[in-house]
C-alpha atoms as a PDB file:
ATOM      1  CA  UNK A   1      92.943 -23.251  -1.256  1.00  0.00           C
ATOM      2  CA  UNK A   2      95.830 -23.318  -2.972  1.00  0.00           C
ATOM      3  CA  UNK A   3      95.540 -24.102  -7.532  1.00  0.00           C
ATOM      4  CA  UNK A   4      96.900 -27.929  -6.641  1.00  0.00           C
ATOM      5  CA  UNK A   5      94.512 -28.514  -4.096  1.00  0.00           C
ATOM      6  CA  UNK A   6      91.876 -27.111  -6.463  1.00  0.00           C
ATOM      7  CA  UNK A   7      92.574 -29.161  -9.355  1.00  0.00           C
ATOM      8  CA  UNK A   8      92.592 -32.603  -7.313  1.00  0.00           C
ATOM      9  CA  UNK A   9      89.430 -31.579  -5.736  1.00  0.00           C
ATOM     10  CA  UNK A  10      87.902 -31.392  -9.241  1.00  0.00           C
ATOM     11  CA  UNK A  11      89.355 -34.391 -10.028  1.00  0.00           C
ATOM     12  CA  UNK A  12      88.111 -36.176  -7.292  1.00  0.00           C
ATOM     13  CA  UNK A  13      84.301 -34.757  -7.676  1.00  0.00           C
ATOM     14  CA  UNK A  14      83.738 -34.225 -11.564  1.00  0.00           C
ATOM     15  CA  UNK A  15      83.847 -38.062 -12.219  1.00  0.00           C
ATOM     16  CA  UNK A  16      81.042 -38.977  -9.515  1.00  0.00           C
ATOM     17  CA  UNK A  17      79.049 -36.302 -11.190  1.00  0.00           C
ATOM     18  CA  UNK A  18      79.294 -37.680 -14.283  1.00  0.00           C
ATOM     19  CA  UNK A  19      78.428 -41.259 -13.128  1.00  0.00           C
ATOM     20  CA  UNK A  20      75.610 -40.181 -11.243  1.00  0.00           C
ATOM     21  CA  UNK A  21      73.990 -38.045 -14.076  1.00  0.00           C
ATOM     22  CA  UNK A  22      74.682 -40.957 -16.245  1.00  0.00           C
ATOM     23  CA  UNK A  23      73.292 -42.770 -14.662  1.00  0.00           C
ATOM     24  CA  UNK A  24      70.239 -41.222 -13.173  1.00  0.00           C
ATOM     25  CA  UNK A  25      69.595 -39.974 -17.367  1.00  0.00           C
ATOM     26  CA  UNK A  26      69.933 -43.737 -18.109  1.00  0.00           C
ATOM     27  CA  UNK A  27      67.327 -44.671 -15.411  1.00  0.00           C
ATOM     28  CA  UNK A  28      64.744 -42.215 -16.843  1.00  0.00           C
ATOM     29  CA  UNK A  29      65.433 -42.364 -20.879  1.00  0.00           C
ATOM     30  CA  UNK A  30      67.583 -45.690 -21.581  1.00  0.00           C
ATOM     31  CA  UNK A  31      71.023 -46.681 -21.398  1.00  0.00           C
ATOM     32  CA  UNK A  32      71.050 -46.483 -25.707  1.00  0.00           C
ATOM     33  CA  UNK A  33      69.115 -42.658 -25.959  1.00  0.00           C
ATOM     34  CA  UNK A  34      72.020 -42.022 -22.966  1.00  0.00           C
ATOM     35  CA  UNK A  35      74.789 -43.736 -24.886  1.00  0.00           C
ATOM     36  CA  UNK A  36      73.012 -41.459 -28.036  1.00  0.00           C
ATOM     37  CA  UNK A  37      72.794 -37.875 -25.964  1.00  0.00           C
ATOM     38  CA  UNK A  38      76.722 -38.292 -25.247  1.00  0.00           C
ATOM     39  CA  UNK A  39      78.003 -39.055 -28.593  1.00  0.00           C
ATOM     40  CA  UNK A  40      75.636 -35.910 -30.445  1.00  0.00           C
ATOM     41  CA  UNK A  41      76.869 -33.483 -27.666  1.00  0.00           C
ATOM     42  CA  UNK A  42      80.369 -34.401 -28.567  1.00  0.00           C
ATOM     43  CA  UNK A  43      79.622 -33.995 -32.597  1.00  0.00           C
ATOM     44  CA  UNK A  44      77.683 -30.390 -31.667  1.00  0.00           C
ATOM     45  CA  UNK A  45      80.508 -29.469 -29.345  1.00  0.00           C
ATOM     46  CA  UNK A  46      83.376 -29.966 -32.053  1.00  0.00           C
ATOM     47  CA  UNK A  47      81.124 -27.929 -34.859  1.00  0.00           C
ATOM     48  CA  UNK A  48      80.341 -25.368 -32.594  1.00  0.00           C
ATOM     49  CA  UNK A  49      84.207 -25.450 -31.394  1.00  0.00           C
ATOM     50  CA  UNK A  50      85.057 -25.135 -34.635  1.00  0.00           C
ATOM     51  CA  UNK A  51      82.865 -21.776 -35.621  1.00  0.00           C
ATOM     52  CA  UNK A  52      83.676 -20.443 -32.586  1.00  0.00           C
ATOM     53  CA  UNK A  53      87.612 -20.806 -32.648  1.00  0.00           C
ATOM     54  CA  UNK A  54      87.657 -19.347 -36.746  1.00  0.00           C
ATOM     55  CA  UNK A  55      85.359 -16.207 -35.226  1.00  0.00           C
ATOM     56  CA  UNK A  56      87.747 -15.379 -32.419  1.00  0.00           C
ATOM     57  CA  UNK A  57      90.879 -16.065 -34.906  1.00  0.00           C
ATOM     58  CA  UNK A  58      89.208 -13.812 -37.385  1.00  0.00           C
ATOM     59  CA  UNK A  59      88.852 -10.856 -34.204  1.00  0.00           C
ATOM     60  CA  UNK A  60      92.222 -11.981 -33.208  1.00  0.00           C
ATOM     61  CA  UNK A  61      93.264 -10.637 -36.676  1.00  0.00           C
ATOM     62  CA  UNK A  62      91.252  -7.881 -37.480  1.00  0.00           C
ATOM     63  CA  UNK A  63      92.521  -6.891 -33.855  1.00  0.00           C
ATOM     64  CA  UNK A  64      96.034  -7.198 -35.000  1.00  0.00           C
ATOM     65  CA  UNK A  65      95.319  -4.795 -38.181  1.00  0.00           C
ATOM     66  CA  UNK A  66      94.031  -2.163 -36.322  1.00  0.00           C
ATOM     67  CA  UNK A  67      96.973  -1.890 -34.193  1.00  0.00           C
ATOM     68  CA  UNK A  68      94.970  -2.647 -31.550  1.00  0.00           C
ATOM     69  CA  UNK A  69      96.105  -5.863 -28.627  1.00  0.00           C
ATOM     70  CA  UNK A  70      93.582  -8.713 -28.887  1.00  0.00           C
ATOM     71  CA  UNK A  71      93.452  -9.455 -25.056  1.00  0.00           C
ATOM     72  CA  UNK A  72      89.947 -10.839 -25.248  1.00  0.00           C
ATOM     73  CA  UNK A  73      90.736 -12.884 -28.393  1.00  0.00           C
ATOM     74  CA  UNK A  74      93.883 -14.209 -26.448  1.00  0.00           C
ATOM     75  CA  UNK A  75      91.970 -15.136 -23.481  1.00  0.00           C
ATOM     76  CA  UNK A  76      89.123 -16.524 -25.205  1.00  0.00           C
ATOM     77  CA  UNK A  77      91.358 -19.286 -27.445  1.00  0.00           C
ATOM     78  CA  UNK A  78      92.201 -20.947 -23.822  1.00  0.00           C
ATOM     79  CA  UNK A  79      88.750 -20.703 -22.990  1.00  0.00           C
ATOM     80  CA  UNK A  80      87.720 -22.112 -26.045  1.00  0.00           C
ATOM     81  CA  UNK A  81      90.087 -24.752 -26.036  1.00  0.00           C
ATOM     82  CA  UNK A  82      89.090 -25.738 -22.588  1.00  0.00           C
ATOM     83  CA  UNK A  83      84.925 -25.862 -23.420  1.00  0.00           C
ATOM     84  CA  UNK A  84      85.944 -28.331 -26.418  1.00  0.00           C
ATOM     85  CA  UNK A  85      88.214 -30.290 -24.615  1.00  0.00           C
ATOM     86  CA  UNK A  86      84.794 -30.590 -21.846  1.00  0.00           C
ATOM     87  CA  UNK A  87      82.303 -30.978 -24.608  1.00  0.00           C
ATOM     88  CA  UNK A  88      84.562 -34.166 -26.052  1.00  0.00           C
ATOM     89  CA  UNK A  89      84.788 -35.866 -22.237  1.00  0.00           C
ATOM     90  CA  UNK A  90      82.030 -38.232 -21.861  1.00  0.00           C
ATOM     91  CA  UNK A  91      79.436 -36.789 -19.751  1.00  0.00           C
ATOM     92  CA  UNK A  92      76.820 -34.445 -19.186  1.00  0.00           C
ATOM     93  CA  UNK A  93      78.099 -32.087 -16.380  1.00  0.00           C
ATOM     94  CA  UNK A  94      81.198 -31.337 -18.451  1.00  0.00           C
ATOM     95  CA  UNK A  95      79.094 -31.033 -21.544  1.00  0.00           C
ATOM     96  CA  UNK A  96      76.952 -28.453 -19.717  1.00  0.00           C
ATOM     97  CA  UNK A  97      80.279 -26.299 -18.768  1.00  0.00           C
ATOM     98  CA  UNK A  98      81.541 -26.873 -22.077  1.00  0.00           C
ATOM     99  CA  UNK A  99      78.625 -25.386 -23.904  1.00  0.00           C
ATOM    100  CA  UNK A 100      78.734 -22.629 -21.753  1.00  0.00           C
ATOM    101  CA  UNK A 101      82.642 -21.666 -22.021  1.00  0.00           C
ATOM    102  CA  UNK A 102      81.248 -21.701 -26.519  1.00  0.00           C
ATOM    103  CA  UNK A 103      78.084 -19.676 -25.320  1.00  0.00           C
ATOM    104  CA  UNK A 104      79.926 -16.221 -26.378  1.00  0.00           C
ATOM    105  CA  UNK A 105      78.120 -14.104 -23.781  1.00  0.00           C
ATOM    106  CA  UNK A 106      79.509 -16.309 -21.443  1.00  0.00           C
ATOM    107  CA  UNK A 107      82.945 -16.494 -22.881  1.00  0.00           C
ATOM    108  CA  UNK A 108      82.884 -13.385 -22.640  1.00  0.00           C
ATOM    109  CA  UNK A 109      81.967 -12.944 -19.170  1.00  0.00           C
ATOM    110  CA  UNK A 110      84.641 -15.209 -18.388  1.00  0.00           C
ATOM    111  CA  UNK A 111      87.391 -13.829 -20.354  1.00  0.00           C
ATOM    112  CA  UNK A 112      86.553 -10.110 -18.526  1.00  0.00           C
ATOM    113  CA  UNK A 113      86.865 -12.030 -15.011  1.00  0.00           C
ATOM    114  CA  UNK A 114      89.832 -13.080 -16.351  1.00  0.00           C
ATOM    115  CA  UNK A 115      91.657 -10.513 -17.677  1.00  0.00           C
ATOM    116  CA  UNK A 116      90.490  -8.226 -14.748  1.00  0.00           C
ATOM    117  CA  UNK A 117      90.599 -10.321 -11.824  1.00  0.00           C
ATOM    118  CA  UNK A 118      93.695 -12.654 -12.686  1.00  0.00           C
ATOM    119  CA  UNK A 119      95.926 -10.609 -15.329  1.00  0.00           C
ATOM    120  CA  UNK A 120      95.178  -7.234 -13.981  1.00  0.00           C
ATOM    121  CA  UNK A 121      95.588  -8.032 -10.313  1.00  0.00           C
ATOM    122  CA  UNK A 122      98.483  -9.970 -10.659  1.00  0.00           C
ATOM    123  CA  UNK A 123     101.089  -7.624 -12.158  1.00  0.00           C
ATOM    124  CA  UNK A 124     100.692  -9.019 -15.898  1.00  0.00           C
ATOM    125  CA  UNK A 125      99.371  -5.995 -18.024  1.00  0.00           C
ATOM    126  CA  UNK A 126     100.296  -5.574 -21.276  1.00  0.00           C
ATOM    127  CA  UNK A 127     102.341  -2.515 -22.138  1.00  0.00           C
ATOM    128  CA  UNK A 128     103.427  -2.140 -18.236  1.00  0.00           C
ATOM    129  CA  UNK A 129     106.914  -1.011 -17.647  1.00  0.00           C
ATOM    130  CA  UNK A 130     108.582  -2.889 -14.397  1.00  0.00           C
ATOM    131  CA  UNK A 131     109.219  -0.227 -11.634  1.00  0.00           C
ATOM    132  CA  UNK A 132     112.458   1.910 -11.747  1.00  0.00           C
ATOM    133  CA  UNK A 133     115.323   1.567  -9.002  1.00  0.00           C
ATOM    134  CA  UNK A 134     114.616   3.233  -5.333  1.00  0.00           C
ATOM    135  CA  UNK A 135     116.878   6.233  -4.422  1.00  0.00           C
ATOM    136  CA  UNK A 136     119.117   3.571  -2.766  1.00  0.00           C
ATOM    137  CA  UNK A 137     120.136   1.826  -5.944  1.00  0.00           C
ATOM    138  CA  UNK A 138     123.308   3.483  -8.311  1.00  0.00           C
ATOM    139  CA  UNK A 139     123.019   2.171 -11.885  1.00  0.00           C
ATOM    140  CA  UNK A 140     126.129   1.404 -13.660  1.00  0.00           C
ATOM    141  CA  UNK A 141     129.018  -0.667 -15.186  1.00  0.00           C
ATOM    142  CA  UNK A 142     131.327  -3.005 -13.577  1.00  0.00           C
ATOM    143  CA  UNK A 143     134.564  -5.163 -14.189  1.00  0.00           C
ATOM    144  CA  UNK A 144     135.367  -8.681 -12.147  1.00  0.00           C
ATOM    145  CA  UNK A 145     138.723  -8.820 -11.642  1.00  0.00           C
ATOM    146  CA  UNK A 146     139.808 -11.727 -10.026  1.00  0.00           C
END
């Protein structure tokens, strides 16, 4: 399945989630405790968003000073901005995906899948040198003259 047909699947199936946990969470505690639940995930979400994103900019640094590369710290930011941006959607499936990309064991988690499966796999590792010409290939300088 190609990333386009991904993303309009989970287009297409996160919002009947959400309406059905709404609404089955409204059936069992009220449509105003519901209404309540959403709004005080949102306003935990953005505090904890906020902690989370100074602690992985203060890494990011202290990364930096070292001389060392901050790929966790650069992969994490996304993944950070992505759990906020789920934690401020209305809902509870995204909330529950949201808390878990500012859980950092779990950001963590993800960030190694990332940076091993995705980065490392596909060609993009930092410091890597592109390959040098094949014996059939004769470097050098040439004029146009037309």
């Amino acid at each position: 399945m190609n990333p386009v047909q991904l993303i309009f699947l989970v287009f297409l199936i996160v919002p009947f989630i959400e309406i059905y946990l709404l609404l089955q969470i409204g059936g069992i505690v009220g449509v105003f405790p519901t209404i309540a639940l959403v709004v005080t995930t949102a306003i935990i979400g953005a505090n904890l968003l906020r902690r989370q994103g100074l602690a992985t900019l203060q890494r990011f640094q202290d990364s930096l000073q070292r001389g060392q590369i901050p790929a966790y710290e650069m992969v994490e930011g996304p993944i950070l901005l992505v759990g906020g941006a789920l934690l401020l959607t209305p809902g509870f499936f995204t909330d529950v995906i949201g808390f878990a990309c500012l859980i950092p064991s779990a950001r963590k988690k993800i960030a190694q899948y990332i940076i091993e499966k995705r980065l490392v796999q596909g060609g993009v590792v930092p410091g890597q040198q592109k390959p040098k010409a094949g014996p059939g290939v004769i470097e050098g300088e040439f004029n146009r003259e037309d």
